[in-house]
PDB file of N, CA and C in Angstrom:
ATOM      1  N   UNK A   1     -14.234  10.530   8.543  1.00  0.00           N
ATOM      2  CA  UNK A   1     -13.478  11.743   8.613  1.00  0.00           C
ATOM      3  C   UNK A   1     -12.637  11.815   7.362  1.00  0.00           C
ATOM      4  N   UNK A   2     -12.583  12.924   7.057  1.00  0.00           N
ATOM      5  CA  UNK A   2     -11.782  13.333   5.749  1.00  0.00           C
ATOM      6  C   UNK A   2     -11.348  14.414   5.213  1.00  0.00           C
ATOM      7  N   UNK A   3      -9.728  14.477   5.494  1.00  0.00           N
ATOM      8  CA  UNK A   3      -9.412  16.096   5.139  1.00  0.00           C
ATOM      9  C   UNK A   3      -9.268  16.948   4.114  1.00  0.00           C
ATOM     10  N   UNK A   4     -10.244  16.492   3.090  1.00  0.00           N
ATOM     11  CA  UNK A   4     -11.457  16.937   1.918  1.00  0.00           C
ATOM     12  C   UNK A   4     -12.871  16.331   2.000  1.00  0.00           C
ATOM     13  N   UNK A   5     -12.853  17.010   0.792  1.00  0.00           N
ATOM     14  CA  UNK A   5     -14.783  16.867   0.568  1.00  0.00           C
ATOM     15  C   UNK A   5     -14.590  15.388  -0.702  1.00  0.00           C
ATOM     16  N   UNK A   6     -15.567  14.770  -0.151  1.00  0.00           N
ATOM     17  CA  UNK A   6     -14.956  13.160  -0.453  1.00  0.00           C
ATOM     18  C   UNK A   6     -16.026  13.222  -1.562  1.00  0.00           C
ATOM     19  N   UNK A   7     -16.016  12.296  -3.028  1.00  0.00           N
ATOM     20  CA  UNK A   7     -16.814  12.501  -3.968  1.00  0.00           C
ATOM     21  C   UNK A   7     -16.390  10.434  -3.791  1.00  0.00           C
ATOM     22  N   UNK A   8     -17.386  10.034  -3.583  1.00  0.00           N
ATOM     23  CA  UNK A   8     -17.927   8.781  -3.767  1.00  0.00           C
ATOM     24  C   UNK A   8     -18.306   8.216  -5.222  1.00  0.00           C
ATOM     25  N   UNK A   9     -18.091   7.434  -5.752  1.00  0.00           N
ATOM     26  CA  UNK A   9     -18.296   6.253  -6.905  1.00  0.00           C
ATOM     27  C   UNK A   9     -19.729   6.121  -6.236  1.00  0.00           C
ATOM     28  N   UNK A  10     -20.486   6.177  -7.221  1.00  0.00           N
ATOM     29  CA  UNK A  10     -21.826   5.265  -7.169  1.00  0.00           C
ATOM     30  C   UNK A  10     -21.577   3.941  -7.114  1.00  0.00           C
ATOM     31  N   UNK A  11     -20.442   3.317  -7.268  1.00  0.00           N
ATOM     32  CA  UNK A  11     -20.187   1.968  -6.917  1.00  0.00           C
ATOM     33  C   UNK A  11     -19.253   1.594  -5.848  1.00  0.00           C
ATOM     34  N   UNK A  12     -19.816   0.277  -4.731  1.00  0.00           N
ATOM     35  CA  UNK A  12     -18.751   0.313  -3.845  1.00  0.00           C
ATOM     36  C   UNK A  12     -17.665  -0.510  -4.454  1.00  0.00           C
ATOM     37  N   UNK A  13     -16.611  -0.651  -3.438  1.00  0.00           N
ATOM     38  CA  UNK A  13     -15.794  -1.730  -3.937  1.00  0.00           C
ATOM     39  C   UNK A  13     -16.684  -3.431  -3.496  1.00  0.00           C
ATOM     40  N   UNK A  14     -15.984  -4.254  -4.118  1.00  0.00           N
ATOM     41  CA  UNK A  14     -16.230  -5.923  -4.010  1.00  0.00           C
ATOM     42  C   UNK A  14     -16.113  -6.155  -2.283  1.00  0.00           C
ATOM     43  N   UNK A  15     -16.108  -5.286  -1.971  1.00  0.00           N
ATOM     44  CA  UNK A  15     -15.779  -5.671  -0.306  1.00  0.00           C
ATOM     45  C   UNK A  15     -16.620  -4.895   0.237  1.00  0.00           C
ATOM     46  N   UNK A  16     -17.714  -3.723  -0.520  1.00  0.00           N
ATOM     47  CA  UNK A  16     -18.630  -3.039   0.021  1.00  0.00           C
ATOM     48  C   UNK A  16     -18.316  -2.300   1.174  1.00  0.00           C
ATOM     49  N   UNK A  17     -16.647  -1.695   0.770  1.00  0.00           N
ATOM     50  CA  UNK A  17     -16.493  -0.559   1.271  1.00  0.00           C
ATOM     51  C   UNK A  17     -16.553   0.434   0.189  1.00  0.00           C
ATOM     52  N   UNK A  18     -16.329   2.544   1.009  1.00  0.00           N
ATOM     53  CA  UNK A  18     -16.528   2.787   0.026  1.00  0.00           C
ATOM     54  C   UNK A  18     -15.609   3.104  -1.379  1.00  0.00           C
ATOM     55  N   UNK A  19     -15.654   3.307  -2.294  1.00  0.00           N
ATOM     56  CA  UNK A  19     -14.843   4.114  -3.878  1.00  0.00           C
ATOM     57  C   UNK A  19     -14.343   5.126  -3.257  1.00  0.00           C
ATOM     58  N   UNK A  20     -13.794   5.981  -3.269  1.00  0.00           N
ATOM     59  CA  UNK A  20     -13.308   7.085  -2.771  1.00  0.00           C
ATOM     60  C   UNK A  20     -12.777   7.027  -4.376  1.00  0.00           C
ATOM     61  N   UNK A  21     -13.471   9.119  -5.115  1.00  0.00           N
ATOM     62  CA  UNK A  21     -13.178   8.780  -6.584  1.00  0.00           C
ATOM     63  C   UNK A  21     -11.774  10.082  -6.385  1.00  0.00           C
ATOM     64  N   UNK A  22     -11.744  10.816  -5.270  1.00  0.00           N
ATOM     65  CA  UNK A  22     -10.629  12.029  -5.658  1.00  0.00           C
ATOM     66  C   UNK A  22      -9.907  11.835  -4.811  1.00  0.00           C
ATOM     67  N   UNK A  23      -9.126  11.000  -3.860  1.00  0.00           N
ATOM     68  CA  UNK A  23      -8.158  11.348  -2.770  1.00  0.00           C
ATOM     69  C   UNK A  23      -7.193  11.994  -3.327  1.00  0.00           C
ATOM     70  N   UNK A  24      -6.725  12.930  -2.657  1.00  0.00           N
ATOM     71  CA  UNK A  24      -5.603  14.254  -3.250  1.00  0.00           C
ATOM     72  C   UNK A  24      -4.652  13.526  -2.466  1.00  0.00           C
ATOM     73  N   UNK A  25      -3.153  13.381  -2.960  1.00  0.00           N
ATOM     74  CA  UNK A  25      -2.105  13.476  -2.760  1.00  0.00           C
ATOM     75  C   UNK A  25      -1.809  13.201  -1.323  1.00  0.00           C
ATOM     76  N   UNK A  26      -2.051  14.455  -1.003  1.00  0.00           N
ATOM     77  CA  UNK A  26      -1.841  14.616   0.615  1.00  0.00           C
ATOM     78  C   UNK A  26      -3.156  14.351   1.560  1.00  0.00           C
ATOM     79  N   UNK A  27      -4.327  14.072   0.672  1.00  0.00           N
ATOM     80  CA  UNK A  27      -5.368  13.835   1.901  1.00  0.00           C
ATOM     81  C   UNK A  27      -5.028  12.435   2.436  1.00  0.00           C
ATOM     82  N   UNK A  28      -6.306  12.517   3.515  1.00  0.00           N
ATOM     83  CA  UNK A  28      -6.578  11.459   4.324  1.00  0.00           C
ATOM     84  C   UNK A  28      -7.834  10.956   4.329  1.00  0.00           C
ATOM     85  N   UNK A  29      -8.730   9.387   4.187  1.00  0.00           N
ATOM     86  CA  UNK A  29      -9.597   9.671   4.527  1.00  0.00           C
ATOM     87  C   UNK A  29     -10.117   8.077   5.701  1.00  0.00           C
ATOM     88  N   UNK A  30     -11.012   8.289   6.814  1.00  0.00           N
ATOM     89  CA  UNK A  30     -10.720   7.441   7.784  1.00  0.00           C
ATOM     90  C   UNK A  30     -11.764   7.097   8.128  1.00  0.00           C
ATOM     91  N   UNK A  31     -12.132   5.701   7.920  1.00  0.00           N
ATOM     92  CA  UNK A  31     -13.574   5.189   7.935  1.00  0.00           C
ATOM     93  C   UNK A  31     -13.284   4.320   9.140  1.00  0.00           C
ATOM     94  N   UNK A  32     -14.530   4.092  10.325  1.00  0.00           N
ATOM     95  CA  UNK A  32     -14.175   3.641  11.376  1.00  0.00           C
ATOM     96  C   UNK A  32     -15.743   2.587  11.463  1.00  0.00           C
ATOM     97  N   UNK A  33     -15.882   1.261  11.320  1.00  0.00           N
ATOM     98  CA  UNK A  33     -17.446   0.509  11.875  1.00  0.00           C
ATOM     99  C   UNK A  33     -17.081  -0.441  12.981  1.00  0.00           C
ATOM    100  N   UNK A  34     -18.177  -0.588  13.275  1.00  0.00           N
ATOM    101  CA  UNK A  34     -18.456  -1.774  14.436  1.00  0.00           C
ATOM    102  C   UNK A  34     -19.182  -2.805  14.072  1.00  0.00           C
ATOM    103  N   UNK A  35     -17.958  -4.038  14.497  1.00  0.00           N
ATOM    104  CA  UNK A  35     -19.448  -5.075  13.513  1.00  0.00           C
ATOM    105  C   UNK A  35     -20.076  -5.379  15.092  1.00  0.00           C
ATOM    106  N   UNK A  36     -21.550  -5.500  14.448  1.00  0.00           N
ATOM    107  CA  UNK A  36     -22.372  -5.487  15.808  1.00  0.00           C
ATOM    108  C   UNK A  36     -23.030  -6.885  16.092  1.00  0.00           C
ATOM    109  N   UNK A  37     -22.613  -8.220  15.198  1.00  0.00           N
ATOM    110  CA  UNK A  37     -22.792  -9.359  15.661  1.00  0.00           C
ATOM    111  C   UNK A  37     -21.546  -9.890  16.099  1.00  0.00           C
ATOM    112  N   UNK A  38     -20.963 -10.052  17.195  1.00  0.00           N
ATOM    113  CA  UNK A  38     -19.766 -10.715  17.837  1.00  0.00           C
ATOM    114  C   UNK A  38     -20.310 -11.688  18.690  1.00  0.00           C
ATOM    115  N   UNK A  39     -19.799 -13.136  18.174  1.00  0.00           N
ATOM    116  CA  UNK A  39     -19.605 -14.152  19.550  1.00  0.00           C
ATOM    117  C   UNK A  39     -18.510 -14.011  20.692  1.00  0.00           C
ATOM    118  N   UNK A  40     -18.573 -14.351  21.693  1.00  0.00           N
ATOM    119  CA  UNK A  40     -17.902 -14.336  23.136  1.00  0.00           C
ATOM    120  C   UNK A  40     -16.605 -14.625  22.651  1.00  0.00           C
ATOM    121  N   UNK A  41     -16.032 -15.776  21.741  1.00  0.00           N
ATOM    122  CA  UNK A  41     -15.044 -16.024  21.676  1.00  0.00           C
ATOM    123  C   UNK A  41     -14.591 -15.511  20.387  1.00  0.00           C
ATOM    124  N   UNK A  42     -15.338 -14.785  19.769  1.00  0.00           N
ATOM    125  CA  UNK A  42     -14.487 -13.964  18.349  1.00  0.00           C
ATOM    126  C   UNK A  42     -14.000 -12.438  19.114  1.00  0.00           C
ATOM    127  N   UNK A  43     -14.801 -12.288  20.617  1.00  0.00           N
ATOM    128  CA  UNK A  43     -14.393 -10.941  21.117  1.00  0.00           C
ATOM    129  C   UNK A  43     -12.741 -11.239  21.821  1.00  0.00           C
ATOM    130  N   UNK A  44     -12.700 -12.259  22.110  1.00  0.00           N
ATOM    131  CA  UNK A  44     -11.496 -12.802  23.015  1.00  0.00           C
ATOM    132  C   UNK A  44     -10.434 -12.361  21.290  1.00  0.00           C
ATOM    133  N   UNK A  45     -10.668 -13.143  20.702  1.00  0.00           N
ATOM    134  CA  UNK A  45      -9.653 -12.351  19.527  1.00  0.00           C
ATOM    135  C   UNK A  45      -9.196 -11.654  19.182  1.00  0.00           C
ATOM    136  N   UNK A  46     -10.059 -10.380  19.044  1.00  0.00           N
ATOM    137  CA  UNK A  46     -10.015  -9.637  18.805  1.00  0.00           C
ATOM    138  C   UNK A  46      -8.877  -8.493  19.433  1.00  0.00           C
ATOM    139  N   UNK A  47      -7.981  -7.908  19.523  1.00  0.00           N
ATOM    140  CA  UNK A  47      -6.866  -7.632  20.233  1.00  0.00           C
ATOM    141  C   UNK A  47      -7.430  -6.362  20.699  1.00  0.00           C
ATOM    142  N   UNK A  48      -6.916  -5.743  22.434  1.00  0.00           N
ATOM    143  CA  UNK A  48      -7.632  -4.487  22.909  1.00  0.00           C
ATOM    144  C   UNK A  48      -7.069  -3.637  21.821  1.00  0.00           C
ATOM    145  N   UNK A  49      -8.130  -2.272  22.512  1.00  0.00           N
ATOM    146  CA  UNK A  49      -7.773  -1.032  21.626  1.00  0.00           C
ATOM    147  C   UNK A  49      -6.603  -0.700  22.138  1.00  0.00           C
ATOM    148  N   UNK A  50      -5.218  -0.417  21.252  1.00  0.00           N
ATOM    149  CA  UNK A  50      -4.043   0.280  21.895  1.00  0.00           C
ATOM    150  C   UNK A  50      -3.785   1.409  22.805  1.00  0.00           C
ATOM    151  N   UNK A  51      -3.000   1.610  23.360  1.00  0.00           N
ATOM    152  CA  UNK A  51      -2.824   2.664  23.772  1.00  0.00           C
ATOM    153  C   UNK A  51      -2.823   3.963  23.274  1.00  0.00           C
ATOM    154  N   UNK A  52      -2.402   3.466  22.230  1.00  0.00           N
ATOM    155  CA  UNK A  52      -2.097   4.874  21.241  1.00  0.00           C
ATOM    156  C   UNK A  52      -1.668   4.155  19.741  1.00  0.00           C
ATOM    157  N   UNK A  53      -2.696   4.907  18.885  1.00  0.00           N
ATOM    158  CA  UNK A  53      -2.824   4.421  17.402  1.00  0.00           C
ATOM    159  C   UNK A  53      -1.363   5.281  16.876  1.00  0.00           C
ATOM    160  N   UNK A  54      -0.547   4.289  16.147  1.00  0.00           N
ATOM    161  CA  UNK A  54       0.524   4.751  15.230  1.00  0.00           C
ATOM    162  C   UNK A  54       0.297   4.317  14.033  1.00  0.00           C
ATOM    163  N   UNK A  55       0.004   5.609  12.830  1.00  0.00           N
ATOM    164  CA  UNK A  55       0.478   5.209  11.836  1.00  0.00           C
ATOM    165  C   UNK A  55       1.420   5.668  10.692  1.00  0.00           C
ATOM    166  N   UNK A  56       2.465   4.466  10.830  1.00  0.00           N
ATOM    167  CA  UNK A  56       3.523   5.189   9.640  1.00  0.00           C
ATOM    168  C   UNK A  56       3.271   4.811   8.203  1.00  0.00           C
ATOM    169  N   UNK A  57       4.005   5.629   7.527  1.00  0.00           N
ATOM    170  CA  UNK A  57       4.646   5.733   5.737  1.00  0.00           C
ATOM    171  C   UNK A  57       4.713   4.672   5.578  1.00  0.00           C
ATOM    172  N   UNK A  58       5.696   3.575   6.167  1.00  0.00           N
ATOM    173  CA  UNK A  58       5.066   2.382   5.937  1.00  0.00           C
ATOM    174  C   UNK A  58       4.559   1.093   5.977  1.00  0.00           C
ATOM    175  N   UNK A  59       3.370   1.217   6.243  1.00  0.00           N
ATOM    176  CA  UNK A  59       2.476   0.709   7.032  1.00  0.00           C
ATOM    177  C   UNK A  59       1.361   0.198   6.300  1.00  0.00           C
ATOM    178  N   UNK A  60       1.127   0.966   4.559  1.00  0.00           N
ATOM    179  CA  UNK A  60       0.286   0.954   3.423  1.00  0.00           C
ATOM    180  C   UNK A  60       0.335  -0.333   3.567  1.00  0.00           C
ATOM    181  N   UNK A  61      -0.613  -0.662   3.269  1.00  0.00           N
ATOM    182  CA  UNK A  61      -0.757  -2.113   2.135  1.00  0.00           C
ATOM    183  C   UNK A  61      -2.008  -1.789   1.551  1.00  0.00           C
ATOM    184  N   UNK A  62      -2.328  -2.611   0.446  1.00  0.00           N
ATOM    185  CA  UNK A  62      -2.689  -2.389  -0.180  1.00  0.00           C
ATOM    186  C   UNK A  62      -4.568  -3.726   0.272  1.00  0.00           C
ATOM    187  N   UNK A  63      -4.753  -3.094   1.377  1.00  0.00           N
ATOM    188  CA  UNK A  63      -6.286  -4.195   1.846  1.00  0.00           C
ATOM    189  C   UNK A  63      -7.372  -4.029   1.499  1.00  0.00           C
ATOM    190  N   UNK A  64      -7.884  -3.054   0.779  1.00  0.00           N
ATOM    191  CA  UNK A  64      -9.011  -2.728  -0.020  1.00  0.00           C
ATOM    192  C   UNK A  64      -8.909  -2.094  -1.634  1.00  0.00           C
ATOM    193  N   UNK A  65      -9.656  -2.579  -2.438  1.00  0.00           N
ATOM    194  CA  UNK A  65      -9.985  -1.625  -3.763  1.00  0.00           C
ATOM    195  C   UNK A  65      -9.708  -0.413  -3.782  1.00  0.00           C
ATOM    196  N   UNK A  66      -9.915   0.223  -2.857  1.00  0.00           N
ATOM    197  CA  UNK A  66      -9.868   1.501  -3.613  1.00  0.00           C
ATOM    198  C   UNK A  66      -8.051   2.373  -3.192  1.00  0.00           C
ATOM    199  N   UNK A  67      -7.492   1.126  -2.688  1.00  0.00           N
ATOM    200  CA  UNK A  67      -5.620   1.886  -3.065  1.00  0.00           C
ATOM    201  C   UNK A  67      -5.038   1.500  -1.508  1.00  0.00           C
ATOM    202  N   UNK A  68      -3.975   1.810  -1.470  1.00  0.00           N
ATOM    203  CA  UNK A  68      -3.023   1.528   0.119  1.00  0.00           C
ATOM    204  C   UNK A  68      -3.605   2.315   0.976  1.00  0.00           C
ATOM    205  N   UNK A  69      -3.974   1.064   1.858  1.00  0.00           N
ATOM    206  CA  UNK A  69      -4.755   1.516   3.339  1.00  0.00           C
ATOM    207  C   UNK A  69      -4.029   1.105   4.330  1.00  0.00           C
ATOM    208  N   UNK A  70      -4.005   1.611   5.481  1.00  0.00           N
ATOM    209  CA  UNK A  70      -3.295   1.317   6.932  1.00  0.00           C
ATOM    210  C   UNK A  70      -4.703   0.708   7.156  1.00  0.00           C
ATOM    211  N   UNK A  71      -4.761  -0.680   8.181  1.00  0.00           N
ATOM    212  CA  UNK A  71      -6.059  -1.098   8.581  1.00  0.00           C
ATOM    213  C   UNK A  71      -5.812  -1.509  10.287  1.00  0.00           C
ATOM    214  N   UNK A  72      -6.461  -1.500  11.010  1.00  0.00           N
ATOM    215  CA  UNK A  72      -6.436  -1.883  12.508  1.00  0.00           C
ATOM    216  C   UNK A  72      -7.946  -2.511  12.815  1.00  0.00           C
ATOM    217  N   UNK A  73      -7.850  -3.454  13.662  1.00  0.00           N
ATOM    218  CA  UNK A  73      -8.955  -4.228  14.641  1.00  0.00           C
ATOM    219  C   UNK A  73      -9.027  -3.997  15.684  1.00  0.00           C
ATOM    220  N   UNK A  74      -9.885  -3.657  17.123  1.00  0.00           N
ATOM    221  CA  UNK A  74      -9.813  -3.493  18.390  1.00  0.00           C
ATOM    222  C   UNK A  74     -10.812  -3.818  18.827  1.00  0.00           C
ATOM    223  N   UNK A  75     -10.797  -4.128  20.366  1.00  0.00           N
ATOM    224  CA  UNK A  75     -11.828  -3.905  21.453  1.00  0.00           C
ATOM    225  C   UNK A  75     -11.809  -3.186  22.309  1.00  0.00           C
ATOM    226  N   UNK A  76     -13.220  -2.888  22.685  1.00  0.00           N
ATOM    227  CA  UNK A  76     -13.146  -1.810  23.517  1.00  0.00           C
ATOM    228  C   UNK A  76     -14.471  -1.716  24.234  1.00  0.00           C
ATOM    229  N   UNK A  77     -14.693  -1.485  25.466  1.00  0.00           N
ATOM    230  CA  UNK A  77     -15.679  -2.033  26.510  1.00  0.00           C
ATOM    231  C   UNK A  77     -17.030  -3.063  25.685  1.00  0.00           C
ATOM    232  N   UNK A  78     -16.387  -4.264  25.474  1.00  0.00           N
ATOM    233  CA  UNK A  78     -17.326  -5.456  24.963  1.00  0.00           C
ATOM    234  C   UNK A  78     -17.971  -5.099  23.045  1.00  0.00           C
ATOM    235  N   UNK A  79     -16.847  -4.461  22.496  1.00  0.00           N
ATOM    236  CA  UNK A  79     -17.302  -4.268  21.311  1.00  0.00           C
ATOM    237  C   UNK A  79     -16.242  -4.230  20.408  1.00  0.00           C
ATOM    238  N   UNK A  80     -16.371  -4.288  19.029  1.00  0.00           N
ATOM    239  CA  UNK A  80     -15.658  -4.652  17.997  1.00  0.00           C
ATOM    240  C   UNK A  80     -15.233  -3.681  17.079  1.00  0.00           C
ATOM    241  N   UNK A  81     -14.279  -3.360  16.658  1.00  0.00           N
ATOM    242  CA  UNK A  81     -14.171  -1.846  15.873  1.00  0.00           C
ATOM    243  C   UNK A  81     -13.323  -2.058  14.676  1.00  0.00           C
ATOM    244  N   UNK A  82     -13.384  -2.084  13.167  1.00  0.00           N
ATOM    245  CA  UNK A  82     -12.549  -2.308  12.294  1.00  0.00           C
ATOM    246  C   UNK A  82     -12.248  -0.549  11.766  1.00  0.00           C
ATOM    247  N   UNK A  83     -11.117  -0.664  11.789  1.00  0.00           N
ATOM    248  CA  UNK A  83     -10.196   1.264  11.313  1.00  0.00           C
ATOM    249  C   UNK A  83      -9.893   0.936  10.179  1.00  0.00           C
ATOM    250  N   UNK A  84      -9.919   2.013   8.928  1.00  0.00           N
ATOM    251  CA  UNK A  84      -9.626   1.626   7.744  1.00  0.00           C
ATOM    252  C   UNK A  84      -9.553   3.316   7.514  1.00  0.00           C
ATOM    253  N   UNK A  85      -8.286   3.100   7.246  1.00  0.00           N
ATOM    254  CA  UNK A  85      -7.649   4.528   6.300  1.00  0.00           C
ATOM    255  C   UNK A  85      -6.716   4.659   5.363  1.00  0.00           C
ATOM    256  N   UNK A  86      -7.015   5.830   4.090  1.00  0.00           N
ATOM    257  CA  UNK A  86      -6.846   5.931   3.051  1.00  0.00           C
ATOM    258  C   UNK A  86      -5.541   7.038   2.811  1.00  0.00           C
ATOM    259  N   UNK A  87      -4.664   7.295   2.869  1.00  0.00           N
ATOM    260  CA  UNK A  87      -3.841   7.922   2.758  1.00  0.00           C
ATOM    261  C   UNK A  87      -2.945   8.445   0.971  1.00  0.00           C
ATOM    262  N   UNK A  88      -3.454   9.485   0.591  1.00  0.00           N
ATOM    263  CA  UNK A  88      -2.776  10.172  -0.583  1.00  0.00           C
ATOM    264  C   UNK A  88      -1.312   9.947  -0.384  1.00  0.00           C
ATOM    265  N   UNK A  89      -0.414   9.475  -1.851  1.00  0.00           N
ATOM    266  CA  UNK A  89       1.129   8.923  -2.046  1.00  0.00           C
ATOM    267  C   UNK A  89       2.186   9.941  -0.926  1.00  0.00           C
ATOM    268  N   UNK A  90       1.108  11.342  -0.878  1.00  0.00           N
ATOM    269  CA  UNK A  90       2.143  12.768  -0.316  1.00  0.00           C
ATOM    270  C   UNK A  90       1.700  12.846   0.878  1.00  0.00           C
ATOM    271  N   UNK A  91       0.876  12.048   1.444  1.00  0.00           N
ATOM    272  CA  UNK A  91       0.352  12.322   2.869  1.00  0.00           C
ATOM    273  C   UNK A  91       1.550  12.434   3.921  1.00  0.00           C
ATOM    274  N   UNK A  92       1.876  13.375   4.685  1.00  0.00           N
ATOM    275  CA  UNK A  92       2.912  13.337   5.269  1.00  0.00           C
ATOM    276  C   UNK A  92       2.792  13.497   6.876  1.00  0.00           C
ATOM    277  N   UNK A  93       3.571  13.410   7.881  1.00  0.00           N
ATOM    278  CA  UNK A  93       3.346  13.230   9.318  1.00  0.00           C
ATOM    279  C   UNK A  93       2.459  14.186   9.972  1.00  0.00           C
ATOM    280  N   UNK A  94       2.506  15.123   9.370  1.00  0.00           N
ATOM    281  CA  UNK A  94       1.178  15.967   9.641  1.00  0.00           C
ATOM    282  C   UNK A  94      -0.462  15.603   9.735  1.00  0.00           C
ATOM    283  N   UNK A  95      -0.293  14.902   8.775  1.00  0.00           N
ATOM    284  CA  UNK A  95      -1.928  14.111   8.135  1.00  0.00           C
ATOM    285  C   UNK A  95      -1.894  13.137   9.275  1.00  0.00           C
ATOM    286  N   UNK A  96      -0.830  12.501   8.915  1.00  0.00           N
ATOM    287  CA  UNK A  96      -0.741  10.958  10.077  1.00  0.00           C
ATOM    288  C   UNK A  96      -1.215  11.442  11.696  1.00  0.00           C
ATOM    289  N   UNK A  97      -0.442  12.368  11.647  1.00  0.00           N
ATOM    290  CA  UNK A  97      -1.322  12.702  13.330  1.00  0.00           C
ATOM    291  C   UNK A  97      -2.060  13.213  13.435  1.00  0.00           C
ATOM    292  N   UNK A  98      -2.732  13.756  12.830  1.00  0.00           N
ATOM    293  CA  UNK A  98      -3.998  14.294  12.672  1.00  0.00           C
ATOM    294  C   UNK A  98      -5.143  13.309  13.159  1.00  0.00           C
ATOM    295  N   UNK A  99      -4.998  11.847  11.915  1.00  0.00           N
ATOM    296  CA  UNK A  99      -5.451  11.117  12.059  1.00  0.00           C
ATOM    297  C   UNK A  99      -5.267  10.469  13.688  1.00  0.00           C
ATOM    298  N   UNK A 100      -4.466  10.162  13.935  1.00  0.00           N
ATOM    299  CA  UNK A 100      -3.879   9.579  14.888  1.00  0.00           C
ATOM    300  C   UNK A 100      -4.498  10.397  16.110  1.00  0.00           C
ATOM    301  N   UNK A 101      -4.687  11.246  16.540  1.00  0.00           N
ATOM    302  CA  UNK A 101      -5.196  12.539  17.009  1.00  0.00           C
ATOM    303  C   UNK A 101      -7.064  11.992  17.186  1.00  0.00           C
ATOM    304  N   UNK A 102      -7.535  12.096  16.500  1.00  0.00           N
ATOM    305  CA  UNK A 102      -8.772  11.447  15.839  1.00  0.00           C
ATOM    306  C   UNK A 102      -8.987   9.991  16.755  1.00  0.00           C
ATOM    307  N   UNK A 103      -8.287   9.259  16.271  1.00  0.00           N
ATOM    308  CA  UNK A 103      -8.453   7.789  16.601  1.00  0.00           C
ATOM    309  C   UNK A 103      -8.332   8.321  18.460  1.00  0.00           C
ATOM    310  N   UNK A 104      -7.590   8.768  18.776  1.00  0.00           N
ATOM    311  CA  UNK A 104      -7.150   8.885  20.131  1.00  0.00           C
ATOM    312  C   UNK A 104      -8.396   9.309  21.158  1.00  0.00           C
ATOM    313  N   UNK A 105      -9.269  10.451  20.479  1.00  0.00           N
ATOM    314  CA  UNK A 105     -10.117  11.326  21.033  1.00  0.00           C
ATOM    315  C   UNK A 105     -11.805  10.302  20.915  1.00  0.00           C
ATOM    316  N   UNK A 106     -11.500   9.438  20.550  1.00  0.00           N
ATOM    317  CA  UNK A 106     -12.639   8.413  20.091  1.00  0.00           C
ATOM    318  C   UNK A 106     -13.197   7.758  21.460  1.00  0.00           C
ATOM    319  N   UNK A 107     -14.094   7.869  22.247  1.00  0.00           N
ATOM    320  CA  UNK A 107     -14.818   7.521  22.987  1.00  0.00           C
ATOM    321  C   UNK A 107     -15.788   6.407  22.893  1.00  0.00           C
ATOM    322  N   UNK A 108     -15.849   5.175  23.432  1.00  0.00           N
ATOM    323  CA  UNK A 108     -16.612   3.839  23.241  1.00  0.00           C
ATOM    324  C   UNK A 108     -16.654   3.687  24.836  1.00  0.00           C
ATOM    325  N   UNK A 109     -18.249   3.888  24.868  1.00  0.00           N
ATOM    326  CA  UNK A 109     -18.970   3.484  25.890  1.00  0.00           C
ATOM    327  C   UNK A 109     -19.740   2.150  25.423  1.00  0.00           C
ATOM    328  N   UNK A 110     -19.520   1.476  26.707  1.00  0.00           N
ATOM    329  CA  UNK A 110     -20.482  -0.403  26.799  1.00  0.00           C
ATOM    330  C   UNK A 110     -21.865  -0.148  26.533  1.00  0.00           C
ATOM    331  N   UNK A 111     -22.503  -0.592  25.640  1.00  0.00           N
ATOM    332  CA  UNK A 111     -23.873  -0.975  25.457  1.00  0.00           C
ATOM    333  C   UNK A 111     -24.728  -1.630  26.275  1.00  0.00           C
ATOM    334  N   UNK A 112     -25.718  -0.852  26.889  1.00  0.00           N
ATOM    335  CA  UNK A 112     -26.661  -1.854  27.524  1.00  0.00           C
ATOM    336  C   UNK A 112     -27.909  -2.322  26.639  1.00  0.00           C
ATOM    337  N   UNK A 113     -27.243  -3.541  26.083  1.00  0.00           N
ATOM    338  CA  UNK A 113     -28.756  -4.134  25.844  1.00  0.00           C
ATOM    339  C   UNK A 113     -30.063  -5.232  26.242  1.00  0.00           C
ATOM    340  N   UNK A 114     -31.155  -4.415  25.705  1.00  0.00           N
ATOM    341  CA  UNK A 114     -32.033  -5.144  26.793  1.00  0.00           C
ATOM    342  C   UNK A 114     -32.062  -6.863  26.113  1.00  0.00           C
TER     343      UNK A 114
END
């Protein structure tokens, strides 16, 4: 999700996430995966999904190449979810809940596999 039209680097970052080459000021942009090999006891780690995703001003750090990201880990019916978002220097509480909004409306149903 991204509240612009996202222009990608032909190159990822060293962590093989992606470049993001224009974040504006005030955008947002919010990449959400599942890693889909989990052992039993890396799921126990893994902390549930919150109740409700908060993210503040400051909260940045700086966890990927491509600039200050808010990052979160969760579980959620037997699965693994890493959140990674990109927030412009002017992004302001508007954006944040937006996002936040987003994360909230996110639906994870259990996998049956054979």
């Amino acid at each position: 999700m991204a509240t612009f039209s996202v222009k990608l680097s032909p190159h990822s970052c060293a962590c093989d996430t992606p470049n993001i080459e224009n974040l504006p000021r005030r955008g947002a942009f919010l990449l959400v995966w599942e890693y889909l090999h989990i052992y039993k006891g890396d799921l126990r780690r893994v902390p549930p999904r919150p109740s409700r995703f908060t993210v503040t001003q400051d909260s940045h750090r700086r966890f990927e190449c491509a600039g200050p990201s808010w990052t979160t880990g969760f579980r959620a019916a037997g699965r693994v979810f890493q959140v990674e978002l990109y927030l412009g220097p002017a992004a302001g509480r508007r954006v944040r809940g937006r996002v936040e909004s987003i994360l909230a409306s996110l639906v994870v149903a259990r996998l049956h596999r054979s």
